[in-house]
N, C-alpha and C. Protein backbone atom coordinates (compact mmCIF):
# COMPACT_ATOMS: atom_id res chain seq x y z
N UNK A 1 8.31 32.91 159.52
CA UNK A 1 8.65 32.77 158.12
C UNK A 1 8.24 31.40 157.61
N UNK A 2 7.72 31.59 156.97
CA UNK A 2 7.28 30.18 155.83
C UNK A 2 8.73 29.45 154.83
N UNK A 3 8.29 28.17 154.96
CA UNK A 3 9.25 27.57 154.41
C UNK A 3 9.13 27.42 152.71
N UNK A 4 10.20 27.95 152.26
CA UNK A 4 9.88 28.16 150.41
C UNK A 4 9.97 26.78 149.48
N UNK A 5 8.75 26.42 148.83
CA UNK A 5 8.99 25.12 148.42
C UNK A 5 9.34 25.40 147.02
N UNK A 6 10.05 24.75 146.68
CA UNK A 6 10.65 23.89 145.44
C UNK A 6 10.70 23.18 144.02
N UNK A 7 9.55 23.58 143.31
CA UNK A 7 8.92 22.99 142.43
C UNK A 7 9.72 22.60 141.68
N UNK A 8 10.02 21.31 141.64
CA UNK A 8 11.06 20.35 140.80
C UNK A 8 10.25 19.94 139.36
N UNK A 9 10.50 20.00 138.79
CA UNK A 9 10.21 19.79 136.87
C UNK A 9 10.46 18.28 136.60
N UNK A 10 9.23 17.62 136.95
CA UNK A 10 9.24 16.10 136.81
C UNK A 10 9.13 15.63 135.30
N UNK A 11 10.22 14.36 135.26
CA UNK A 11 10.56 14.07 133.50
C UNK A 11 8.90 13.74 132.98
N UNK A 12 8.71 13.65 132.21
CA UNK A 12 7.58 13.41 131.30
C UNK A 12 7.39 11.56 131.40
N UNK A 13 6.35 11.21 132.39
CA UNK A 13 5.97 9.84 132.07
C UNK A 13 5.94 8.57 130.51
N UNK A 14 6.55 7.79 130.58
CA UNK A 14 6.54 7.15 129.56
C UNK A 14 5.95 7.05 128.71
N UNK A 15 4.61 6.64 129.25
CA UNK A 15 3.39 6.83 128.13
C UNK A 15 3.12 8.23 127.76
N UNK A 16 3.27 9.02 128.55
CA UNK A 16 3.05 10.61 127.88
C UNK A 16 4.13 10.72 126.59
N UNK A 17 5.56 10.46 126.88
CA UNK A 17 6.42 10.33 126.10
C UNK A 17 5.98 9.43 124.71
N UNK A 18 5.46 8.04 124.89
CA UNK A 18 5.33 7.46 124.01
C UNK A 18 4.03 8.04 123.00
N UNK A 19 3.13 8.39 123.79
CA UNK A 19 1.63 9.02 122.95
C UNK A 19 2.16 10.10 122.18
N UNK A 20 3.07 10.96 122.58
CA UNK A 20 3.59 12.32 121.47
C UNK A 20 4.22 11.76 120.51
N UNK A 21 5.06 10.54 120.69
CA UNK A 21 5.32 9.67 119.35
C UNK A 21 4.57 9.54 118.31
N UNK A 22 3.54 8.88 119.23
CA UNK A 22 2.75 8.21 118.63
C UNK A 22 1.83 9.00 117.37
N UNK A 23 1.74 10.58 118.19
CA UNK A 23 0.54 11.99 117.60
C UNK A 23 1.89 12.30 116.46
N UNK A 24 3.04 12.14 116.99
CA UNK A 24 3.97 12.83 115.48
C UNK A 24 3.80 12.05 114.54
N UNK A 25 4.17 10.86 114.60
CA UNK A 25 3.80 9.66 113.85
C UNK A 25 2.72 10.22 112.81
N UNK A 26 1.63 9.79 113.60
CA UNK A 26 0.53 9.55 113.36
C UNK A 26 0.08 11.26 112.24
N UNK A 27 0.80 12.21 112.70
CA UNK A 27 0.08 13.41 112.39
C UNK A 27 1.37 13.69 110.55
N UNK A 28 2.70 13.13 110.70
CA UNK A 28 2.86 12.85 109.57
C UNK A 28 2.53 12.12 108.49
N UNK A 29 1.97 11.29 108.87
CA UNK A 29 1.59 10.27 107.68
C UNK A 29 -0.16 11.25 107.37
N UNK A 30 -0.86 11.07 108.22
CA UNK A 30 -2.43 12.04 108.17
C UNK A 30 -1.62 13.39 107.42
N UNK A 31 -1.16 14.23 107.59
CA UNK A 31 -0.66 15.34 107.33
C UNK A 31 0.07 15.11 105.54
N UNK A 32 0.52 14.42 105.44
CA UNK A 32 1.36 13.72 103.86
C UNK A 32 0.15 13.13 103.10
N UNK A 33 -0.21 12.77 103.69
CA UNK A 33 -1.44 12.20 102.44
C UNK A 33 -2.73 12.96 102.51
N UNK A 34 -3.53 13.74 103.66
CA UNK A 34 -4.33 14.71 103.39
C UNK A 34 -3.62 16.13 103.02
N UNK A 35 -2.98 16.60 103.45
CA UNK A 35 -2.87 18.30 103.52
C UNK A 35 -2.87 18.41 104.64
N UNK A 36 -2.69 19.83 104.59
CA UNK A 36 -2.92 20.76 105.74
C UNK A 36 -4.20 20.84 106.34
N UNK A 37 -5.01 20.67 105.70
CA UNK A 37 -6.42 20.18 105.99
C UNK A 37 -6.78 19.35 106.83
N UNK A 38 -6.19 18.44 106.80
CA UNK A 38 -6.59 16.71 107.41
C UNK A 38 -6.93 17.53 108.94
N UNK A 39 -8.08 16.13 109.24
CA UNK A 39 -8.42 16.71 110.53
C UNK A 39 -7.42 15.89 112.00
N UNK A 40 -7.57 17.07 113.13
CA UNK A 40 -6.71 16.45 114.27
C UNK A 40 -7.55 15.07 114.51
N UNK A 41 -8.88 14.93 114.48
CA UNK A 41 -9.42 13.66 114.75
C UNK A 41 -8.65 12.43 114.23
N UNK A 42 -8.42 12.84 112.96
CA UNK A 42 -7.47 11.44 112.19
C UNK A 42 -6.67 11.51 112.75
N UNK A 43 -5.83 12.28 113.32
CA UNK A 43 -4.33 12.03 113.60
C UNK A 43 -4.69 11.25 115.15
N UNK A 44 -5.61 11.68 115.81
CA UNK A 44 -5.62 10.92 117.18
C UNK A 44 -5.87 9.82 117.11
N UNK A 45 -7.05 9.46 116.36
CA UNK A 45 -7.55 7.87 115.85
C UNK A 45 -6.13 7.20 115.13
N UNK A 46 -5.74 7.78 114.14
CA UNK A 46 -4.47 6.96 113.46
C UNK A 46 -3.82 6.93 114.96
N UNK A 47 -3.17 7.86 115.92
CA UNK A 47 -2.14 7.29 117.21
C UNK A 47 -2.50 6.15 117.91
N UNK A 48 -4.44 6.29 117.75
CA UNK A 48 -4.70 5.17 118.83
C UNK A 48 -5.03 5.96 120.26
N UNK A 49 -5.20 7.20 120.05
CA UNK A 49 -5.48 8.19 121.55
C UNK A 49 -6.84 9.32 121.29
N UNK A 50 -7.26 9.51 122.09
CA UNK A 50 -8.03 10.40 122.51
C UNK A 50 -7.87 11.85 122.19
N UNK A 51 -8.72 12.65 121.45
CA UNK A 51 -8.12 14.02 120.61
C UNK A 51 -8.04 14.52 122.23
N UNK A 52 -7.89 14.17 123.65
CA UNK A 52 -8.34 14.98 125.13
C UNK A 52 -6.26 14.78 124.77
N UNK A 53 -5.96 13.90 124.61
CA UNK A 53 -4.42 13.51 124.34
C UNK A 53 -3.76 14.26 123.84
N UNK A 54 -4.52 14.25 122.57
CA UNK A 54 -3.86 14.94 121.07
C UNK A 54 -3.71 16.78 121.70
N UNK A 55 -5.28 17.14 122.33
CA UNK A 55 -4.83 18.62 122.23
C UNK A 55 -3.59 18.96 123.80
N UNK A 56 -3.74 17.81 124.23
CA UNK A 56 -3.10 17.93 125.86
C UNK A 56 -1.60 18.27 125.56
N UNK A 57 -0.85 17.40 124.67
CA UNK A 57 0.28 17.30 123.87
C UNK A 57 0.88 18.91 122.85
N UNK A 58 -0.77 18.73 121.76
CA UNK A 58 -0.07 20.24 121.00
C UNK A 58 -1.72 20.57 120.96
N UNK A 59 -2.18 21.97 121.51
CA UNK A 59 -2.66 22.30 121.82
C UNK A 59 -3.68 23.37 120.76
N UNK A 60 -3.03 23.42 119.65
CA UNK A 60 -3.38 23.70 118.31
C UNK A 60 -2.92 23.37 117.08
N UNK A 61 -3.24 22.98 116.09
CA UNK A 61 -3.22 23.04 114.57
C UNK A 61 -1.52 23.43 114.67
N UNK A 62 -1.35 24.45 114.53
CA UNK A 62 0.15 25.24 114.69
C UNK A 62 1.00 24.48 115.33
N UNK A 63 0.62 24.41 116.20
CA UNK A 63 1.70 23.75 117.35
C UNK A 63 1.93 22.44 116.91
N UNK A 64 1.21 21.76 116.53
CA UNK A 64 1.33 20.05 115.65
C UNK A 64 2.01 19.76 114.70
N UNK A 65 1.41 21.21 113.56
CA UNK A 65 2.83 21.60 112.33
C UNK A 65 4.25 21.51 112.96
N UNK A 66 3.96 22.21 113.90
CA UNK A 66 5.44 22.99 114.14
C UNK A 66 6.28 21.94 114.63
N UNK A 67 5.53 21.15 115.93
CA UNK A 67 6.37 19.73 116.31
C UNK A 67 6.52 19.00 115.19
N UNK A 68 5.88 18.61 114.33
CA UNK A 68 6.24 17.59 112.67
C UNK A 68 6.96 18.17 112.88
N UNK A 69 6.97 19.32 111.90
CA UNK A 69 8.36 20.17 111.38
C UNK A 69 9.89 20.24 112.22
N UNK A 70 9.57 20.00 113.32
CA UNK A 70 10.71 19.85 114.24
C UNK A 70 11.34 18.40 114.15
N UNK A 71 10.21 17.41 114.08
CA UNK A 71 10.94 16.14 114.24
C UNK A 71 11.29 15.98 112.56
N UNK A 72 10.91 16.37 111.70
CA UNK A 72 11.40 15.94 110.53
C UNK A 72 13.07 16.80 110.27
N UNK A 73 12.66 17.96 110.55
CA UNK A 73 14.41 18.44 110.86
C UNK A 73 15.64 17.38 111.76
N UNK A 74 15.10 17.04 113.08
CA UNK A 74 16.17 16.57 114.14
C UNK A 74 15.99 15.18 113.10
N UNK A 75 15.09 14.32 112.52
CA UNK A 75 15.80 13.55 111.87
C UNK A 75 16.69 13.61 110.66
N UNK A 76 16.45 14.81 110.23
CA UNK A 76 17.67 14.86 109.24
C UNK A 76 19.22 14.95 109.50
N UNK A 77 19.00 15.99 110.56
CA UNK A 77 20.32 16.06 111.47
C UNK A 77 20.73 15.24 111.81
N UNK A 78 19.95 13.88 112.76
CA UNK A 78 20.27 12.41 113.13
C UNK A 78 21.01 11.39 112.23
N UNK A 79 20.15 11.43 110.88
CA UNK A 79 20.64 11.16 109.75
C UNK A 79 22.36 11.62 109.40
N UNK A 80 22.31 12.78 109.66
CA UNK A 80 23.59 13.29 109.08
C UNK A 80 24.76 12.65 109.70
N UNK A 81 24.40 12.82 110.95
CA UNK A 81 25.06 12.26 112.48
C UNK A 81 25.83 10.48 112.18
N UNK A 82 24.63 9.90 111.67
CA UNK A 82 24.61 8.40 111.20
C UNK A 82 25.48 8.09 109.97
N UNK A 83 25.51 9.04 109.08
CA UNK A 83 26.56 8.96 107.71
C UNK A 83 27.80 9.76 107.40
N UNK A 84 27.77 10.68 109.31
CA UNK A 84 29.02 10.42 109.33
C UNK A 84 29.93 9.24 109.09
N UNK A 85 29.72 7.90 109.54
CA UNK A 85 30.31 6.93 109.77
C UNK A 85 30.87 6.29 108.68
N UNK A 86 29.88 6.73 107.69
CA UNK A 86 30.31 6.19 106.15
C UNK A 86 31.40 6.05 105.21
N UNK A 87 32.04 5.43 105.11
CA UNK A 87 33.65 5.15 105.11
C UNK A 87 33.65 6.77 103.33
N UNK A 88 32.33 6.77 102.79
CA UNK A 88 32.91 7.61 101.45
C UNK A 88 32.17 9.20 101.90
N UNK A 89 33.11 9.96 102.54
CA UNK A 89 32.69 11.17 102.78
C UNK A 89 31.85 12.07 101.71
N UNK A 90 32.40 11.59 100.15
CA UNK A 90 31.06 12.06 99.15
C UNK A 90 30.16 11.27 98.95
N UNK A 91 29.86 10.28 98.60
CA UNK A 91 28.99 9.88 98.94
C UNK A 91 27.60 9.67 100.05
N UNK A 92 28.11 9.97 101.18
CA UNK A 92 27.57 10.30 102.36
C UNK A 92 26.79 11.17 102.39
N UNK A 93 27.91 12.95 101.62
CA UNK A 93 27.28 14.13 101.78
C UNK A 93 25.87 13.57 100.80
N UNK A 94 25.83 13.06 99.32
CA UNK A 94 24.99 12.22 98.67
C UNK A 94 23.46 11.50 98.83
N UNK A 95 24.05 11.16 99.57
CA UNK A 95 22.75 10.35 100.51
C UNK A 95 21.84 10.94 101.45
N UNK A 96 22.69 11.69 102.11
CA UNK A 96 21.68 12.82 103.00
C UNK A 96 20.88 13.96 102.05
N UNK A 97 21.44 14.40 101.10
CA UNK A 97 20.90 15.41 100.00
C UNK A 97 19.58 14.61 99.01
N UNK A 98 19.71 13.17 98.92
CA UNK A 98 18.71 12.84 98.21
C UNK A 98 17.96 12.22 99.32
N UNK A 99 17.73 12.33 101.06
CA UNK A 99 17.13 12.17 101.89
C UNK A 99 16.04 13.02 101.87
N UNK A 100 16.51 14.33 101.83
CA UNK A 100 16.17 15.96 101.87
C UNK A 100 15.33 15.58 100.84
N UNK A 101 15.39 15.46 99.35
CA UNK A 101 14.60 15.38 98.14
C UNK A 101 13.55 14.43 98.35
N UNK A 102 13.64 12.89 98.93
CA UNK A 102 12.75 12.39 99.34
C UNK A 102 11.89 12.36 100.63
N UNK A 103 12.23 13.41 101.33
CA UNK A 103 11.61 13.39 102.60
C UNK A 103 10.11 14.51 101.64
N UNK A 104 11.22 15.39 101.45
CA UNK A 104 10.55 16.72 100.50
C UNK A 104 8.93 16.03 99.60
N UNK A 105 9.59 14.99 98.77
CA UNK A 105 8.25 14.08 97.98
C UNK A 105 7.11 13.60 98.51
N UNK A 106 7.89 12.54 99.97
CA UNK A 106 7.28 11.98 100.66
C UNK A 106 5.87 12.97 101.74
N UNK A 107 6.29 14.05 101.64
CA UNK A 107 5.66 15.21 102.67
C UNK A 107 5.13 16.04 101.71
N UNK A 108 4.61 15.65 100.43
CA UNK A 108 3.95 16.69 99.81
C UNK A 108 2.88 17.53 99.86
N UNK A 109 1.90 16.64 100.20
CA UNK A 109 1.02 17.05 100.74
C UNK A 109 0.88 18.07 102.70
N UNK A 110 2.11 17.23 103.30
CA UNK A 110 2.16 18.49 104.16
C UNK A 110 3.20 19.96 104.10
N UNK A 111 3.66 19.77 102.94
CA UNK A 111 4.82 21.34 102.37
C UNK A 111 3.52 22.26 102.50
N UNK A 112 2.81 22.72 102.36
CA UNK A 112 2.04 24.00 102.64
C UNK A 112 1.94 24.58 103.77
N UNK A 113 1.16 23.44 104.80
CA UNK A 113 1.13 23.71 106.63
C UNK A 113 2.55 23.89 107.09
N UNK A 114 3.66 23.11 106.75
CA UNK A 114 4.94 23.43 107.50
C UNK A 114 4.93 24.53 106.94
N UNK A 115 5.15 24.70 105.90
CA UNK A 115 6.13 26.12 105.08
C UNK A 115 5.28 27.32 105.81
N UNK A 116 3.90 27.38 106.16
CA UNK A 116 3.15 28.34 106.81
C UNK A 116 3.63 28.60 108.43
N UNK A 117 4.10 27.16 108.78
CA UNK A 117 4.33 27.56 110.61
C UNK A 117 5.71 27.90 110.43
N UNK A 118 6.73 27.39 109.55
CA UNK A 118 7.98 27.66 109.16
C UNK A 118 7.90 29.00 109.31
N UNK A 119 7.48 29.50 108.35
CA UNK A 119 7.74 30.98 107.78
C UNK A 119 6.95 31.95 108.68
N UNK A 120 5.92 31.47 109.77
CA UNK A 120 5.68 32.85 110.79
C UNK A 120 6.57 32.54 112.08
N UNK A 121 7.49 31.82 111.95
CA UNK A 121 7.86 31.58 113.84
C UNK A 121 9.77 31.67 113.24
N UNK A 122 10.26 32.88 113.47
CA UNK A 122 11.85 33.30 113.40
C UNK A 122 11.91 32.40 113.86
N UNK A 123 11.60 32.05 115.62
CA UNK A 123 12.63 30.89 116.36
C UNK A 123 12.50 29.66 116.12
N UNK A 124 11.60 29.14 114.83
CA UNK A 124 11.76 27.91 114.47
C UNK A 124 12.45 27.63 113.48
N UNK A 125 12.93 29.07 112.73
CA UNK A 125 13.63 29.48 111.27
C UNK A 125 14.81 28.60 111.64
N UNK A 126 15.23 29.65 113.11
CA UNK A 126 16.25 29.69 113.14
C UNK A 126 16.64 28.33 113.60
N UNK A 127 15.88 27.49 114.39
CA UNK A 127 16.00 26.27 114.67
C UNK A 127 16.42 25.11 113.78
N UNK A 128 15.67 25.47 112.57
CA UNK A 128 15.95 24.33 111.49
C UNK A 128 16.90 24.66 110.99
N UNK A 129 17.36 26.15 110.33
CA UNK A 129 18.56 26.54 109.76
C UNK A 129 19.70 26.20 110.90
N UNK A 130 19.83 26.02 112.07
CA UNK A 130 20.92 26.11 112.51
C UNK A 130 21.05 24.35 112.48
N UNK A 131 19.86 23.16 112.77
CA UNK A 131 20.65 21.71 112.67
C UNK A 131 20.81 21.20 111.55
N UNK A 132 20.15 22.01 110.33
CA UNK A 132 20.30 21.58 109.44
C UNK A 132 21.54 21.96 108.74
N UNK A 133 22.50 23.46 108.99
CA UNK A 133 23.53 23.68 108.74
C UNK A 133 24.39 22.85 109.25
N UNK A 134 24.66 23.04 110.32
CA UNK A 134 25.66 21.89 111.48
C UNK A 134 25.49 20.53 111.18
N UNK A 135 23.83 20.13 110.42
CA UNK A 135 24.02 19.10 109.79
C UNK A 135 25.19 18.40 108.56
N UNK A 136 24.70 19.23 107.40
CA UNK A 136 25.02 19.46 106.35
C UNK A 136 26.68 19.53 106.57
N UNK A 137 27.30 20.87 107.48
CA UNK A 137 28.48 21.32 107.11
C UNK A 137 28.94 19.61 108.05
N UNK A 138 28.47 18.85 108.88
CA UNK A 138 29.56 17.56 109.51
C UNK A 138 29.69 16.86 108.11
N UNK A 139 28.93 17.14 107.30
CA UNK A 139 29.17 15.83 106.11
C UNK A 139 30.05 16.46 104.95
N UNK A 140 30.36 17.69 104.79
CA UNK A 140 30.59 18.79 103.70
C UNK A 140 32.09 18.67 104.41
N UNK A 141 32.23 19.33 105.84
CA UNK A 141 33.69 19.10 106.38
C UNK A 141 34.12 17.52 106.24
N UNK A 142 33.68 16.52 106.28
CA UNK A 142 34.62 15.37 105.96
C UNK A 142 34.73 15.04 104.59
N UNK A 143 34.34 15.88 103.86
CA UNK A 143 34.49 15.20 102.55
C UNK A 143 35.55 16.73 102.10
N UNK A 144 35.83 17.71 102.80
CA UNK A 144 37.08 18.84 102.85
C UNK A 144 38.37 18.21 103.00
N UNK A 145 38.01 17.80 104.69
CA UNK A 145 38.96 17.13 105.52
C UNK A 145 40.02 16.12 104.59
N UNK A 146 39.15 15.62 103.75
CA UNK A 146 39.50 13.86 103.27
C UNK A 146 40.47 14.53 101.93
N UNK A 147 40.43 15.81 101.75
CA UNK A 147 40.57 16.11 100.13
C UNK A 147 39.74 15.64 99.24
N UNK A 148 38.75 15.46 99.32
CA UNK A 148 37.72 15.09 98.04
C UNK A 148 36.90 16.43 97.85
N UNK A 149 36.37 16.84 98.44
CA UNK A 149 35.44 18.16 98.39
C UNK A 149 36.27 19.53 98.30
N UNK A 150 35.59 20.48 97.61
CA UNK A 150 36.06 21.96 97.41
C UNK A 150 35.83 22.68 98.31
N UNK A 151 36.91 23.42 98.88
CA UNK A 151 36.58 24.15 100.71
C UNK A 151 36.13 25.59 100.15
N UNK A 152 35.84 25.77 99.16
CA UNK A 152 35.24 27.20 99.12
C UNK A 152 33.74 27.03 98.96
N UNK A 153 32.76 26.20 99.75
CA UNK A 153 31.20 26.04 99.20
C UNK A 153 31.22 25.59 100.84
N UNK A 154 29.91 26.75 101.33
CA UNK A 154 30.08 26.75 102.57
C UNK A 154 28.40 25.77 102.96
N UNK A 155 27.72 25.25 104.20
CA UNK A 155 27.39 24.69 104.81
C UNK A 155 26.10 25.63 103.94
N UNK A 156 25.88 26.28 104.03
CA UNK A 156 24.66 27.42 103.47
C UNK A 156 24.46 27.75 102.21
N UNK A 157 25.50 27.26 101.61
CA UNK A 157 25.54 26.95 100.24
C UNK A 157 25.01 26.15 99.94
N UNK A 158 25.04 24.94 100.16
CA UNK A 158 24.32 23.64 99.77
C UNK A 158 23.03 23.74 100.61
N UNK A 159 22.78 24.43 101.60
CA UNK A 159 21.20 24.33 101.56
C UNK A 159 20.63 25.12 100.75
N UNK A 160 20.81 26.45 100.68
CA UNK A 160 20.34 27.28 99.13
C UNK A 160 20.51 26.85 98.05
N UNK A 161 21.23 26.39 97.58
CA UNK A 161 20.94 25.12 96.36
C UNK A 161 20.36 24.26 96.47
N UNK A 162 19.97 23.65 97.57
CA UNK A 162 18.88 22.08 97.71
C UNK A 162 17.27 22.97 97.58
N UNK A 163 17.24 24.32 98.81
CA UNK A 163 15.84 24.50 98.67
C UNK A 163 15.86 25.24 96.83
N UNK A 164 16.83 25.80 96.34
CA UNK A 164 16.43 26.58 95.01
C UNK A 164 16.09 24.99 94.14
N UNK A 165 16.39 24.24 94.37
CA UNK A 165 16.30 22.38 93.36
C UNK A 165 14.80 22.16 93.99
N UNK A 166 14.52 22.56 95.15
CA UNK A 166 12.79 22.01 95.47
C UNK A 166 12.08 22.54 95.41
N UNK A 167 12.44 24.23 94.59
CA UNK A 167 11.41 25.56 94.38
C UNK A 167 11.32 25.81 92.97
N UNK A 168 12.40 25.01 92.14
CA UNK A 168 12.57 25.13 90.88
C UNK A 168 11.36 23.60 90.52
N UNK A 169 11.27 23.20 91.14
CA UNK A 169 10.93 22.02 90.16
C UNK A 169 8.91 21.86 90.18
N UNK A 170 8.66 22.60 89.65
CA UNK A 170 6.91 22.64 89.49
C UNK A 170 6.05 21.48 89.16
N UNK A 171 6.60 20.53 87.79
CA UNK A 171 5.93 19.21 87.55
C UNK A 171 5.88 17.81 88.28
N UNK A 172 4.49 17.49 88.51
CA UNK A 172 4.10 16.89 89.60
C UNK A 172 5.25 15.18 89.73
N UNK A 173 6.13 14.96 88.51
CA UNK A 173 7.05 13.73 88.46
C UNK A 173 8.70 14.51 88.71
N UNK A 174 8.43 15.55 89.66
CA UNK A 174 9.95 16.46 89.87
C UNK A 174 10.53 15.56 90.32
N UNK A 175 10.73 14.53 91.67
CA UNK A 175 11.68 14.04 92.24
C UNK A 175 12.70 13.34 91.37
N UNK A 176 12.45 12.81 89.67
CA UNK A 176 13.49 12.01 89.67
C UNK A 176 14.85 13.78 88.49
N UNK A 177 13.78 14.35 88.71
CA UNK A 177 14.82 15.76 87.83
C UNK A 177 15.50 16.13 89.32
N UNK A 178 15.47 15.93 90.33
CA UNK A 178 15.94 17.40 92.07
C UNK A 178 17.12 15.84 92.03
N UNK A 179 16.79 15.05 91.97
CA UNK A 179 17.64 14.02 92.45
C UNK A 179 18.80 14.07 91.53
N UNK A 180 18.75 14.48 90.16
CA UNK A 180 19.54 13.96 89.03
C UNK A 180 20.43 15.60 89.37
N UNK A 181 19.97 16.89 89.49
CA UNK A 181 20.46 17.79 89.77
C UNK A 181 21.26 18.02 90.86
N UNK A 182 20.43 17.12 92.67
CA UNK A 182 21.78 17.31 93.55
C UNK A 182 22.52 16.35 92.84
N UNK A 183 22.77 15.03 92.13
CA UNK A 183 23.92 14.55 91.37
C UNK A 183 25.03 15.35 90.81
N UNK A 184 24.52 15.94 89.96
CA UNK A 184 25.29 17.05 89.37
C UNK A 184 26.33 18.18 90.37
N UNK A 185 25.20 18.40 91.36
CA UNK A 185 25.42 19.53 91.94
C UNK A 185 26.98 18.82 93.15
N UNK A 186 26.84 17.43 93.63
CA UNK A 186 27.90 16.97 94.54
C UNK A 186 29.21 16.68 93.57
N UNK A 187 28.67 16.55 92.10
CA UNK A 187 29.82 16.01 91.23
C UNK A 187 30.79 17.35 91.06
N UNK A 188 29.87 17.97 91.04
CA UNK A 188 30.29 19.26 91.06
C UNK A 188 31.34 20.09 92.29
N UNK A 189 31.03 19.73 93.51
CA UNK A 189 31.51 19.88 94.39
C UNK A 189 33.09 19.38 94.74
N UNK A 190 33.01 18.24 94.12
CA UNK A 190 34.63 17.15 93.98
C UNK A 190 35.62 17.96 93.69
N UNK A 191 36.54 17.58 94.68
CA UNK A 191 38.07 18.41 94.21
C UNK A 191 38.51 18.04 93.05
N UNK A 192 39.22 18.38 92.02
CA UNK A 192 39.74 18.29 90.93
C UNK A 192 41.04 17.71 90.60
């Protein structure tokens, strides 16, 4: 009998770690100011790596969207995480909602390519809808908790109102109307 070996799942080397930084980085800012278009060449040259890197990492077009799209979610969530701490539970919820509006501005040019890898991959649907809920509802429950906020407006509520504020707004100077509306929309939210 042969002895059965073991294939242990070695962590990801530093620099491997740091170069996928570097390609997210690099592939948001290329991705925000060209389109969906922009080529992977820019994004490797902007990292500072080798497209042998770039495709080693994400291996297509898709797969590059899809990691952006992932890290721009887990930082919102991170975000949320961070203002927990914020001594004004409305305000807080506040700040993360006009994050969302300016991340939204800031990524205009890549809203087409995400919204395309978004909308064919359920398990990435479901990925963003679920940290971005659990996001949302840690900042929505302390401002319940505190008595300032209305407990009948659930975690899914306020994201269907944020994306209907970034689907409603067509003219190319929208951000300072989505911003003035989640205003409304948290004032709105306040217990009475």
């Amino acid at each position: 009998m042969g002895q059965e070996t073991v294939k242990t799942r070695r962590k990801p080397r530093a620099d491997s770690l740091r170069n996928r930084e570097l390609l997210l980085e690099a592939a948001t800012h290329v991705f925000s100011t060209g389109g969906p278009q922009a080529s992977l060449e820019a994004v490797a040259r902007r990292a500072g790596v080798g497209i042998g890197t770039l495709y080693r990492h994400f291996p297509t077009r898709e797969a590059l969207f899809e990691a952006v799209y992932r890290h721009e979610v887990d930082h919102l969530a991170d975000l949320a995480g961070l203002l927990s701490f914020e001594p004004d539970p409305v305000e807080a919820l506040r700040q993360w909602l006009h994050a969302n509006v300016r991340l939204v501005a800031a990524k205009k040019g890549m809203i087409q390519g995400l919204q395309l890898v978004a909308h064919g991959s359920s398990e990435l649907k479901a990925y963003s809808f679920e940290r971005l809920t659990e996001a949302v509802g840690l900042l929505l429950g302390r401002g319940v908790a505190a008595g300032e906020l209305r407990a009948d407006i659930t975690p899914e509520d306020l994201l269907r109102t944020l994306l209907g504020i970034f689907y409603s707004q067509g003219t190319a100077d929208w951000q300072p109307a989505a911003l003035r509306l989640v205003d409304v929309f948290v004032d709105g939210l306040r217990k009475r």
